[in-house]
N, C-alpha and C. Protein backbone atom coordinates (compact mmCIF):
# COMPACT_ATOMS: atom_id res chain seq x y z
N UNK A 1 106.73 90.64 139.21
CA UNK A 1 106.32 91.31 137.99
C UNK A 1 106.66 92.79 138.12
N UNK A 2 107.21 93.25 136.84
CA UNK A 2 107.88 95.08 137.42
C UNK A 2 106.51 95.80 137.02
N UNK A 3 106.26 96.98 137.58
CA UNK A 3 105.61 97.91 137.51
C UNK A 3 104.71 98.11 136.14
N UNK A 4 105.48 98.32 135.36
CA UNK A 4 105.48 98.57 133.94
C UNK A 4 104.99 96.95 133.40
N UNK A 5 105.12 95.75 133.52
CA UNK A 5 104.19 94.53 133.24
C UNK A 5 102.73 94.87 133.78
N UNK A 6 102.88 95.10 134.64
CA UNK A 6 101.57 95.44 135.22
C UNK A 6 100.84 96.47 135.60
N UNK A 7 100.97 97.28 134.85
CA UNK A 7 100.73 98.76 133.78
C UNK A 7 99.99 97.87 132.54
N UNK A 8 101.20 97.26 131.51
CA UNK A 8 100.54 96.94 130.72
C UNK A 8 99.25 95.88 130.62
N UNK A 9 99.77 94.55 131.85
CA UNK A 9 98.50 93.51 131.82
C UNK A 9 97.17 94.61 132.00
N UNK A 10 97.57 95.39 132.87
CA UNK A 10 95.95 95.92 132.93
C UNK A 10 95.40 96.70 131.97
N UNK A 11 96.09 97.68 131.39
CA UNK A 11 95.72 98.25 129.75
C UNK A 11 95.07 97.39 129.22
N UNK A 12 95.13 96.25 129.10
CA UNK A 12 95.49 95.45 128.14
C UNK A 12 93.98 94.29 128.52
N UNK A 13 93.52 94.24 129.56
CA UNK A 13 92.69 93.56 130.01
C UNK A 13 91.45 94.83 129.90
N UNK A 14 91.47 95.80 130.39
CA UNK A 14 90.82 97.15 129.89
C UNK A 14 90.24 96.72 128.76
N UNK A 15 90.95 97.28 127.41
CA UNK A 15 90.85 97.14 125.94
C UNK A 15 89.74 95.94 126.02
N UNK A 16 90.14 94.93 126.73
CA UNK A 16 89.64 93.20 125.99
C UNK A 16 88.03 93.60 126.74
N UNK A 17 88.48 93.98 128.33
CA UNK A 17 86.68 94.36 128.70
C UNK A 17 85.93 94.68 128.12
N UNK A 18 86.37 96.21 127.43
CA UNK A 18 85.91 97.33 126.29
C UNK A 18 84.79 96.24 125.56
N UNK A 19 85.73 95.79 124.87
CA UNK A 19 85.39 95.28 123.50
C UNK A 19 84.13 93.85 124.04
N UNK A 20 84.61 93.16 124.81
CA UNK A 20 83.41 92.19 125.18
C UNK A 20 82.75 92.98 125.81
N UNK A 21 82.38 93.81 126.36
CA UNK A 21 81.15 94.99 126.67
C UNK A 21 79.93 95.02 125.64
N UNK A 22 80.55 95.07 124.08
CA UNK A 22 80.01 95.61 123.08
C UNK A 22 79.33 94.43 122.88
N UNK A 23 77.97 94.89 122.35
CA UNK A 23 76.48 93.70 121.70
C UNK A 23 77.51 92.66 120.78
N UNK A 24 77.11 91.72 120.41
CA UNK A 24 77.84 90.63 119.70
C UNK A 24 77.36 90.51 118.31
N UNK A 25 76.24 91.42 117.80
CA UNK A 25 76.11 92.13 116.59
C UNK A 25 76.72 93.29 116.17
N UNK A 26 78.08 93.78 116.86
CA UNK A 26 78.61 94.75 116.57
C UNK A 26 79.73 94.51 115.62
N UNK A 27 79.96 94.95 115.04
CA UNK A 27 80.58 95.26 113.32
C UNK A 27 81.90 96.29 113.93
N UNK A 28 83.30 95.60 114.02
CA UNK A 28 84.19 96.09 114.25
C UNK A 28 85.21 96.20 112.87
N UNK A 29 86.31 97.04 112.56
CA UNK A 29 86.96 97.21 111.68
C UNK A 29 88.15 96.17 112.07
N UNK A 30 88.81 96.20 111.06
CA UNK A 30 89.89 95.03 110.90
C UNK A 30 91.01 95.45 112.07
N UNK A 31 91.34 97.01 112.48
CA UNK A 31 92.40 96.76 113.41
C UNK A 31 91.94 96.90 115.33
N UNK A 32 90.49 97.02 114.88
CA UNK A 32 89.27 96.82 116.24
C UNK A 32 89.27 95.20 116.65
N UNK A 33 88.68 94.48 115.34
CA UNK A 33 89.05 92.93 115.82
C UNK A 33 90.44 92.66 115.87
N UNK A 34 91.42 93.31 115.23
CA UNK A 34 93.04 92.62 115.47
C UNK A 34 93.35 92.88 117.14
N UNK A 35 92.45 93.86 117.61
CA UNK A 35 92.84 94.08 119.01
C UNK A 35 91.96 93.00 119.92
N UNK A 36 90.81 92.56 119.55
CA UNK A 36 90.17 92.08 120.19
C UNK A 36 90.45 90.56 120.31
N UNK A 37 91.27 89.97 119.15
CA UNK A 37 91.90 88.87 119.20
C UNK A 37 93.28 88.83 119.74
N UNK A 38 93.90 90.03 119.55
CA UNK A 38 95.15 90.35 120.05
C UNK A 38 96.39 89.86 119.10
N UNK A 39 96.08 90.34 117.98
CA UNK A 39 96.89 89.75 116.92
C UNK A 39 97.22 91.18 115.91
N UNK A 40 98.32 90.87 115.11
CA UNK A 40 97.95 92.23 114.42
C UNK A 40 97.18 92.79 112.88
N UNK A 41 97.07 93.92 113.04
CA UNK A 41 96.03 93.77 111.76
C UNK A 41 96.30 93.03 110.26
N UNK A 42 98.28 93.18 109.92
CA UNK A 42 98.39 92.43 109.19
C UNK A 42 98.35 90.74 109.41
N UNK A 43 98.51 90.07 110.19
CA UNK A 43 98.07 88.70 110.49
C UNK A 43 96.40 88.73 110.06
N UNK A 44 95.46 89.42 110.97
CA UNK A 44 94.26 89.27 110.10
C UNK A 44 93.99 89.00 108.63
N UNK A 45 94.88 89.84 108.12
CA UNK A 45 94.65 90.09 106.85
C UNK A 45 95.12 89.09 105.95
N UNK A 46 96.04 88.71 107.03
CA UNK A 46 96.84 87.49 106.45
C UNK A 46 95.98 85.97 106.47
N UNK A 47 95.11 85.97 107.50
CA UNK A 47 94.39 84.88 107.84
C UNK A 47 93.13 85.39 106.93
N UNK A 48 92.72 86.13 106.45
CA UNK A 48 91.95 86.15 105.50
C UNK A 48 91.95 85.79 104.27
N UNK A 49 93.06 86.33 104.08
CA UNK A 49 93.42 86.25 102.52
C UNK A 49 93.78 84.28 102.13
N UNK A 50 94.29 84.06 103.58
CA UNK A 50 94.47 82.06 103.31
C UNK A 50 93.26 81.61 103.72
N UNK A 51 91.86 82.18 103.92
CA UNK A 51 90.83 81.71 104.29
C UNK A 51 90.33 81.17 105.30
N UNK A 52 91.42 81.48 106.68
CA UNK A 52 91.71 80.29 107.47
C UNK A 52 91.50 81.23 109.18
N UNK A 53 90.74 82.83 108.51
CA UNK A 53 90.42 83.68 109.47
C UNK A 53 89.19 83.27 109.57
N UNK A 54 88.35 84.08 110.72
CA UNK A 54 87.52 84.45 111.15
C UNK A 54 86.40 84.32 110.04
N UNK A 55 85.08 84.67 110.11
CA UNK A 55 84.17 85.29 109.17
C UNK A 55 84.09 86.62 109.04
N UNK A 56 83.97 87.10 108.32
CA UNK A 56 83.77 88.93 107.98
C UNK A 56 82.95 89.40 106.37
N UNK A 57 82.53 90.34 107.05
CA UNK A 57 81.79 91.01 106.12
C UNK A 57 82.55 92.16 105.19
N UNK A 58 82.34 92.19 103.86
CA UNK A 58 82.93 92.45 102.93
C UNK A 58 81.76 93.63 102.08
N UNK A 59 81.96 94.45 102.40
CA UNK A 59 80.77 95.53 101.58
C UNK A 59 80.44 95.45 100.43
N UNK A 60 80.00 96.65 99.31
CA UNK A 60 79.84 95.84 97.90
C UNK A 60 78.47 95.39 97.68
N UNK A 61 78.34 95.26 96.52
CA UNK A 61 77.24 94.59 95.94
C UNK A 61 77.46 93.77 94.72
N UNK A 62 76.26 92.96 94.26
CA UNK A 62 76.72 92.16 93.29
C UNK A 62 77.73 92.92 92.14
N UNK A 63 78.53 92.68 91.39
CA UNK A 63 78.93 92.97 90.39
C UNK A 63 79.83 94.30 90.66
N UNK A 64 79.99 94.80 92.29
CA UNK A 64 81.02 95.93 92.44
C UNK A 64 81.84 95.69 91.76
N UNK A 65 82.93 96.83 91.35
CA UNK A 65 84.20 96.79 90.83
C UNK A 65 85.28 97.23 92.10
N UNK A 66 86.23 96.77 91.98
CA UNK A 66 87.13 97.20 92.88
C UNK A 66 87.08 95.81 93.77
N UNK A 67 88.48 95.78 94.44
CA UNK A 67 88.47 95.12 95.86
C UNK A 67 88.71 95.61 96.59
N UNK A 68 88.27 96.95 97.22
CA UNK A 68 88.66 97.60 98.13
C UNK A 68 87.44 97.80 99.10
N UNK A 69 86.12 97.28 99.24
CA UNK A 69 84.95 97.32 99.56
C UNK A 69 85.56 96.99 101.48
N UNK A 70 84.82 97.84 102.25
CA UNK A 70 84.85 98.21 103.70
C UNK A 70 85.08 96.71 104.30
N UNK A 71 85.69 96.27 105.28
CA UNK A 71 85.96 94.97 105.36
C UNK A 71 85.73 95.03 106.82
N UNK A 72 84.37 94.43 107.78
CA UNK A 72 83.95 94.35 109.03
C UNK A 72 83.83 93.22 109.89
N UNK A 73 84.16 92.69 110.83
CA UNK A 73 83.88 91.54 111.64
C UNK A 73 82.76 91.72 112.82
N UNK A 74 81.92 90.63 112.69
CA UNK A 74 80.95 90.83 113.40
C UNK A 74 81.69 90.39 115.17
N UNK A 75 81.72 90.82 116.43
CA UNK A 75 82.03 90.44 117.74
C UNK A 75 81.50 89.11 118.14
N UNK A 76 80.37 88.81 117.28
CA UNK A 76 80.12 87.00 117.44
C UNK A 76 81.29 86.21 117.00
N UNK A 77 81.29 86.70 115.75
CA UNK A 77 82.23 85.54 114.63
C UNK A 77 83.58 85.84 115.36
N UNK A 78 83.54 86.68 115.92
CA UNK A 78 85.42 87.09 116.40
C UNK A 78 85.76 85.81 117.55
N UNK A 79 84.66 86.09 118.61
CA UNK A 79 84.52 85.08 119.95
C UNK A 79 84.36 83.58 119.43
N UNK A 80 83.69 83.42 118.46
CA UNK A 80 83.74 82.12 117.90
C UNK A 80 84.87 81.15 117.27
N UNK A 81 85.20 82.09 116.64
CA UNK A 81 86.74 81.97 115.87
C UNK A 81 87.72 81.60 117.10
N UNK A 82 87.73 82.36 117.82
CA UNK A 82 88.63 82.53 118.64
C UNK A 82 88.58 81.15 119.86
N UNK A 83 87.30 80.78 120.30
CA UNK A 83 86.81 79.86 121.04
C UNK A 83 87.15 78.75 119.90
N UNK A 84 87.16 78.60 118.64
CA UNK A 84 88.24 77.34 118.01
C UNK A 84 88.98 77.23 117.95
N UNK A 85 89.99 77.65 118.59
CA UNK A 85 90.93 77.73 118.01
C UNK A 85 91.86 77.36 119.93
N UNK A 86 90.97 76.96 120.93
CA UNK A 86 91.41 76.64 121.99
C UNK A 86 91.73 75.18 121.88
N UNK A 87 92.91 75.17 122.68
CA UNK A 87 93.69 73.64 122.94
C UNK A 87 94.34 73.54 124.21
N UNK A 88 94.24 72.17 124.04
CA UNK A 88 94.42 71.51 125.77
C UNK A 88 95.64 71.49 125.58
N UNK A 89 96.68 71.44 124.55
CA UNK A 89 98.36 71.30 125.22
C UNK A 89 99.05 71.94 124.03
N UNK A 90 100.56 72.04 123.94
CA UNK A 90 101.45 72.64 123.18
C UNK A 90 101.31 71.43 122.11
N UNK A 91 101.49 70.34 122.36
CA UNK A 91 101.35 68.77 121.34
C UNK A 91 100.03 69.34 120.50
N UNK A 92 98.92 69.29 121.25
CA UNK A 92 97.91 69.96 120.32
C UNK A 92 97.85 70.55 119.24
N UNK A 93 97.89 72.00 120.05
CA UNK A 93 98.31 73.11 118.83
C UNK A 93 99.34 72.79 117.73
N UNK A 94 100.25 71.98 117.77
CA UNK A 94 101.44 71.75 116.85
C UNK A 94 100.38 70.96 115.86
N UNK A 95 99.91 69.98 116.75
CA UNK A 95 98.89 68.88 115.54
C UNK A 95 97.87 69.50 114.72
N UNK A 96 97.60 70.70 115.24
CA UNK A 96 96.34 71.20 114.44
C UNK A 96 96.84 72.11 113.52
N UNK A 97 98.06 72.85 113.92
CA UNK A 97 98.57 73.64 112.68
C UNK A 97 99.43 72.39 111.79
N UNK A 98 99.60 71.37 112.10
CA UNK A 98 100.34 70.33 111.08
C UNK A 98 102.01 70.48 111.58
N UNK A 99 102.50 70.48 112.57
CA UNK A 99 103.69 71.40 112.50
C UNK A 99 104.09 69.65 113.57
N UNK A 100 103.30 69.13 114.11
CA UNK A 100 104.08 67.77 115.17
C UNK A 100 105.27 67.31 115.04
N UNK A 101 105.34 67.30 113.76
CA UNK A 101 106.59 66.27 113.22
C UNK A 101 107.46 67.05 113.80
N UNK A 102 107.55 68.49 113.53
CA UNK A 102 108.79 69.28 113.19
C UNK A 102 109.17 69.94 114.18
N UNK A 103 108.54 70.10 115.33
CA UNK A 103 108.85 70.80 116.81
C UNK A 103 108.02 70.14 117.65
N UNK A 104 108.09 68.76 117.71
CA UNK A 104 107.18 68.22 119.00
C UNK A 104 107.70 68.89 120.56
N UNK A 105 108.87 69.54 120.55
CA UNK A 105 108.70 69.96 121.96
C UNK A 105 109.23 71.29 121.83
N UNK A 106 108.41 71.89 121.11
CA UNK A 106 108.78 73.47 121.18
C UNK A 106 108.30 74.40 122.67
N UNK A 107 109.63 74.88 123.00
CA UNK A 107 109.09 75.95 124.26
C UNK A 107 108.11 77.13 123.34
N UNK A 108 107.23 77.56 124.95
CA UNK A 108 106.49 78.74 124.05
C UNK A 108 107.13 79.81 123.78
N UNK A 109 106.73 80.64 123.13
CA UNK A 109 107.51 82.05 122.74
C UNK A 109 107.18 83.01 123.71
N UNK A 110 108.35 83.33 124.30
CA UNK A 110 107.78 84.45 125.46
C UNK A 110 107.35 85.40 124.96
N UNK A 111 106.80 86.07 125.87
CA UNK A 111 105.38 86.78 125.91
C UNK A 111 106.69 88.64 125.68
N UNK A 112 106.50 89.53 124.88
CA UNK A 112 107.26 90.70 124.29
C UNK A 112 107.32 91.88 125.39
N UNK A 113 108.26 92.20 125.77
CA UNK A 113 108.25 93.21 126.20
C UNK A 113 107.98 94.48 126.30
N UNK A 114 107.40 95.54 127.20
CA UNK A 114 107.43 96.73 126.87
C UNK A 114 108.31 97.49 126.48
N UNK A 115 109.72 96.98 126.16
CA UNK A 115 111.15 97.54 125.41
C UNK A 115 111.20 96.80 124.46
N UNK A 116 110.13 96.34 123.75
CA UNK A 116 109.53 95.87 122.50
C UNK A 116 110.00 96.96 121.26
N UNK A 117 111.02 97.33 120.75
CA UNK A 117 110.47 98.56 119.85
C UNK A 117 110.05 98.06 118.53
N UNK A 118 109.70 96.90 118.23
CA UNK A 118 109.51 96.36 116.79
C UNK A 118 108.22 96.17 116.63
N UNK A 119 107.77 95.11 117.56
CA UNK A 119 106.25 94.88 117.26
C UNK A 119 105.34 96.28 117.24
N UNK A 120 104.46 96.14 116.44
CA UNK A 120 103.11 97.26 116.15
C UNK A 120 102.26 97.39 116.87
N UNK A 121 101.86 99.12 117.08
CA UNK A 121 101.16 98.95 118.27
C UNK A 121 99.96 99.69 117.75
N UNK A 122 98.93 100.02 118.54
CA UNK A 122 97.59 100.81 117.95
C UNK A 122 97.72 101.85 118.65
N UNK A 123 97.17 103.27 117.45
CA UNK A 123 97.39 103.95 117.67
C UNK A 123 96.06 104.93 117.60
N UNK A 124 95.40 105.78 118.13
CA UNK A 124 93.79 107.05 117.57
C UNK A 124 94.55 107.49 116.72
N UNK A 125 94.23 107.79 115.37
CA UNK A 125 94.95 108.81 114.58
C UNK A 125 93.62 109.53 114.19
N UNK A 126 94.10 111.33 114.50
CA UNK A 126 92.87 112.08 114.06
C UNK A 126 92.84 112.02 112.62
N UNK A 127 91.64 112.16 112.12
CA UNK A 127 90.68 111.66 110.39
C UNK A 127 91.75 112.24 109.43
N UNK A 128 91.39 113.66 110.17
CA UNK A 128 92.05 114.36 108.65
C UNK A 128 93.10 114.31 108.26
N UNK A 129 94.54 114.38 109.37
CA UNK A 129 95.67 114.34 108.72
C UNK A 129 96.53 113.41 110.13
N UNK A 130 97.90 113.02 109.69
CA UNK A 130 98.28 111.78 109.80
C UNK A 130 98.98 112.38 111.11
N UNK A 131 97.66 112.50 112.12
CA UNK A 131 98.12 113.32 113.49
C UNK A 131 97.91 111.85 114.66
N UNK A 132 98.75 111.70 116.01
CA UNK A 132 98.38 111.10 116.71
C UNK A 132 97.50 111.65 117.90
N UNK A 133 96.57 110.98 117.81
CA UNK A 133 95.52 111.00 119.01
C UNK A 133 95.80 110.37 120.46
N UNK A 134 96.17 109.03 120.52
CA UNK A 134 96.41 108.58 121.56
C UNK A 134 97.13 107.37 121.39
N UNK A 135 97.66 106.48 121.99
CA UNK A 135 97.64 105.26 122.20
C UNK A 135 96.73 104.13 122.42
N UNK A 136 95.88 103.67 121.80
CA UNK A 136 94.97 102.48 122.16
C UNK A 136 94.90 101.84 123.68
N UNK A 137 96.30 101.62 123.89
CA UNK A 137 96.29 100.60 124.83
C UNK A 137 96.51 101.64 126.21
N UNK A 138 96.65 103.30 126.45
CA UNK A 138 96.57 103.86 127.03
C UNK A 138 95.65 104.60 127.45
N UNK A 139 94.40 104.15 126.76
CA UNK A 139 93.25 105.13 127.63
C UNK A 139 92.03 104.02 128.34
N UNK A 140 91.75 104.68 129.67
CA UNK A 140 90.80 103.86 129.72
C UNK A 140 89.77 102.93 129.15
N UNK A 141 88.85 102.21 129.94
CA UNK A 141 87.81 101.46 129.61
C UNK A 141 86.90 102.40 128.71
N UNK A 142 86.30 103.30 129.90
CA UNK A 142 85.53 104.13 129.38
C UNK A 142 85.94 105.02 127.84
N UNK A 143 86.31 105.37 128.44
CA UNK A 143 87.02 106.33 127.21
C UNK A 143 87.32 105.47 125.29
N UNK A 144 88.02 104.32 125.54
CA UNK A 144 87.84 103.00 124.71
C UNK A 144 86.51 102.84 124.13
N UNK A 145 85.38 102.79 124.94
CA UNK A 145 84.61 102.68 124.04
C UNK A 145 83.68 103.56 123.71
N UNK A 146 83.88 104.67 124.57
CA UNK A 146 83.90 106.35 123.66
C UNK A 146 84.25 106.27 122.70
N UNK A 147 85.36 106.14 121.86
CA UNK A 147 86.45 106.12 120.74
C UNK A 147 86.34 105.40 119.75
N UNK A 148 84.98 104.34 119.95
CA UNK A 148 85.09 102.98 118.81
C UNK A 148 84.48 104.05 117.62
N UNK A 149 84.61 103.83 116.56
CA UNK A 149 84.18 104.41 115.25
C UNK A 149 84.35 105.62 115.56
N UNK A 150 85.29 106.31 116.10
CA UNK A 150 85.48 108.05 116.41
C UNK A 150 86.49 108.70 115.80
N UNK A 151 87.83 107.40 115.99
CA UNK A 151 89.26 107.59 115.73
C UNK A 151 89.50 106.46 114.64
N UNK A 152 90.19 106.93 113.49
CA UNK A 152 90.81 105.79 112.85
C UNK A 152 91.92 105.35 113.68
N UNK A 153 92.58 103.68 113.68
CA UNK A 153 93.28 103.05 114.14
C UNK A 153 94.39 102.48 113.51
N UNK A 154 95.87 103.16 113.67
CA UNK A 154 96.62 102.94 112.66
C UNK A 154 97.40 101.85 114.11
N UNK A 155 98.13 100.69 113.38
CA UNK A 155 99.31 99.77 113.95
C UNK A 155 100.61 100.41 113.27
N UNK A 156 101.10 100.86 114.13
CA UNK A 156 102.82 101.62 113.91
C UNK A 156 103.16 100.79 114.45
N UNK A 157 104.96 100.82 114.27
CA UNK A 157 106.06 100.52 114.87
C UNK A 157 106.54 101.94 116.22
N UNK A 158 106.76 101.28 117.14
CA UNK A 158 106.73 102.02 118.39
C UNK A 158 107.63 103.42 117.98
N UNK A 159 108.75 103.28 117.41
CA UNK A 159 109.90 104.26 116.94
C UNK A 159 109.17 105.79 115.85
N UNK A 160 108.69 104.48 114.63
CA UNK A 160 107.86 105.42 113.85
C UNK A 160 106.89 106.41 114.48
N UNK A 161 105.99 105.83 115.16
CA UNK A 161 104.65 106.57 116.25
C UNK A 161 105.39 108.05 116.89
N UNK A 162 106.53 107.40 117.12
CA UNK A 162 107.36 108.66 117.93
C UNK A 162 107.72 110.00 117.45
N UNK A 163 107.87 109.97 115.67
CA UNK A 163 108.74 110.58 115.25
C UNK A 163 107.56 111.30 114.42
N UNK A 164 105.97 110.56 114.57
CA UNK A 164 104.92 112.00 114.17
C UNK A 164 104.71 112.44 115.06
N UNK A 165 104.33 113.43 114.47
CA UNK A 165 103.00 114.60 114.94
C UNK A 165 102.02 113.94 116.33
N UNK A 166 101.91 114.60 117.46
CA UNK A 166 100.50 114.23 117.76
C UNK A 166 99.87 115.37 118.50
N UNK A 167 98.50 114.90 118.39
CA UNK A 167 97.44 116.34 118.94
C UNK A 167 98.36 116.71 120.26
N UNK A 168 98.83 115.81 121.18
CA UNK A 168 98.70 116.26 122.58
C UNK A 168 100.14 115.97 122.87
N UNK A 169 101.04 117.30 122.84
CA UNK A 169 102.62 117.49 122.87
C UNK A 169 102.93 116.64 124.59
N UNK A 170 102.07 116.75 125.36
CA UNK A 170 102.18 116.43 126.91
C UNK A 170 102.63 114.28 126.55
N UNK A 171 101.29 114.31 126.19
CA UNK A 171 101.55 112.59 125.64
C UNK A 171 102.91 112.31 124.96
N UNK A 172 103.03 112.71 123.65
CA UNK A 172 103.88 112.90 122.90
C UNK A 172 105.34 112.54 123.62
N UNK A 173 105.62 113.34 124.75
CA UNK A 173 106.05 113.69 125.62
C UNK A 173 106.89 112.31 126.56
N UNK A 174 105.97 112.02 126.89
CA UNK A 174 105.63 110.59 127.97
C UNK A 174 105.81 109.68 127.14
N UNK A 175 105.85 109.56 125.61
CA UNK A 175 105.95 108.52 125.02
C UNK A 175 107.08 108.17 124.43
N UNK A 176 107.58 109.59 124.25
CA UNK A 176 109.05 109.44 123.71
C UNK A 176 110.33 109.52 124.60
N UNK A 177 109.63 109.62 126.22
CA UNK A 177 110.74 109.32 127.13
C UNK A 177 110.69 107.79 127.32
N UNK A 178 109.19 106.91 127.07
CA UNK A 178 109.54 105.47 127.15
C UNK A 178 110.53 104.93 125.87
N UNK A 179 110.26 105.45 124.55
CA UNK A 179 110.88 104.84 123.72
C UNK A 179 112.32 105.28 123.97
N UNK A 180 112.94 106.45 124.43
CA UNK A 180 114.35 106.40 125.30
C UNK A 180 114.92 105.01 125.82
N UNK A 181 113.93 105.31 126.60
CA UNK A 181 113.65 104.02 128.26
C UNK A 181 114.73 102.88 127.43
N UNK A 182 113.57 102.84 126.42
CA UNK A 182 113.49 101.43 125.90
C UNK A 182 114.94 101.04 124.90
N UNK A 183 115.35 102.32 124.14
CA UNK A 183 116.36 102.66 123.76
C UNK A 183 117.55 101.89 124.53
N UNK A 184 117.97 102.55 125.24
CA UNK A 184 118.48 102.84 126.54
C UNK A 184 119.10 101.27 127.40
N UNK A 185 118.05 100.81 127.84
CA UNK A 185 117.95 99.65 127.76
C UNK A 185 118.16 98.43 126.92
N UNK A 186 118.28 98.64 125.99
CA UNK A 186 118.64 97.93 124.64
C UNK A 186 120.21 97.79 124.57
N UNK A 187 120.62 99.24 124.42
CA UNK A 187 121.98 99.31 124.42
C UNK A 187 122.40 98.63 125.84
N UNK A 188 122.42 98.86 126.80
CA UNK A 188 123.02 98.00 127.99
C UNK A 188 122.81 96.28 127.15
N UNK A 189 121.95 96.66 127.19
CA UNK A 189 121.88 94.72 126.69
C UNK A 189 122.98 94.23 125.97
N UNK A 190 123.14 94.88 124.60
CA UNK A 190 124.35 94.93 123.50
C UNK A 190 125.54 94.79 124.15
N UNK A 191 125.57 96.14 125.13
CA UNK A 191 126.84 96.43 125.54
C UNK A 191 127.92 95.04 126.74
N UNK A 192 126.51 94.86 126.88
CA UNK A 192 127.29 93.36 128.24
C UNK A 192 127.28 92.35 127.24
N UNK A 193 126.96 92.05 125.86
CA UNK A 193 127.33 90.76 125.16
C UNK A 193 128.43 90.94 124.91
């Protein structure tokens, strides 16, 4: 496993501690549980909207106007959801999403790289203006759950993230020599096909 896999498994196991740390009456925001399931916030949203997410709480009162009312998941319903959604084999899972017929022997989808530049990542963005704070998946345990309801949590594309603003030019810094990295690496790839 290179360096940098295991950089990220542990970030990444961090975050998940964080969050099962927290009481199981705790009321997380939509891209708090997208982390805690490990999915992204638009998939949530997506599994909501087909009914086929989680449970969540929806603010509002009778007869509000608008659909824009605060949208929260309780850390029970997240673990619950999530604990259904376990299966004993790849045959399984195909049968329960309905999919058997059509890929009975699908390999799994490997697991994305940190020269990932597409998939969305989480990001602290300070309140007031569309500044970066940190990386999610780069600060400690502690610090993680310092941060819950502190920082809004935007999911960028790794490239985009790069090309704002952020509080801390040093980070900034370190982040846009990985997206190089990653750059960089890409092209070799191209270049030997």
């Amino acid at each position: 496993m290179a360096r940098n896999d295991k950089e990220t498994l542990i970030r990444d196991l961090e975050v998940l501690r964080a969050l099962h740390l927290l009481p199981d009456l705790a009321a997380l925001t939509t891209e708090e549980a997208a982390v805690l399931l490990r999915v992204s916030p638009t998939t949530l949203e997506r599994l909501r909207k087909g009914g086929s997410g989680p449970p969540y709480i929806q603010g509002g009162t009778k007869g509000a106007k608008g659909t824009n009312q605060k949208i929260t998941y309780l850390k029970a319903d997240l673990l619950s959801y999530q604990h259904s959604l376990k299966v004993q084999s790849s045959m399984s899972a195909a049968v329960r999403k309905g999919q058997a017929f059509l890929l009975p022997y699908a390999k799994p989808i490997p697991k994305r790289s940190d020269f990932d530049l597409v998939t969305k990542r989480p990001f602290y963005m300070m309140s007031a203006e569309l500044e970066i704070f940190r990386c999610v998946l780069d600060v400690p345990m502690s610090e993680f759950i310092k941060n819950l309801g502190e920082f809004r949590i935007a999911w960028l594309n790794p490239v985009h993230a790069a090309m704002l603003s952020w509080a801390d030019s040093g980070s900034k810094a370190i982040y846009v020599e990985e997206i190089q990295g990653a750059l960089e690496q890409t092209m070799k790839i191209l270049k030997s096909m």
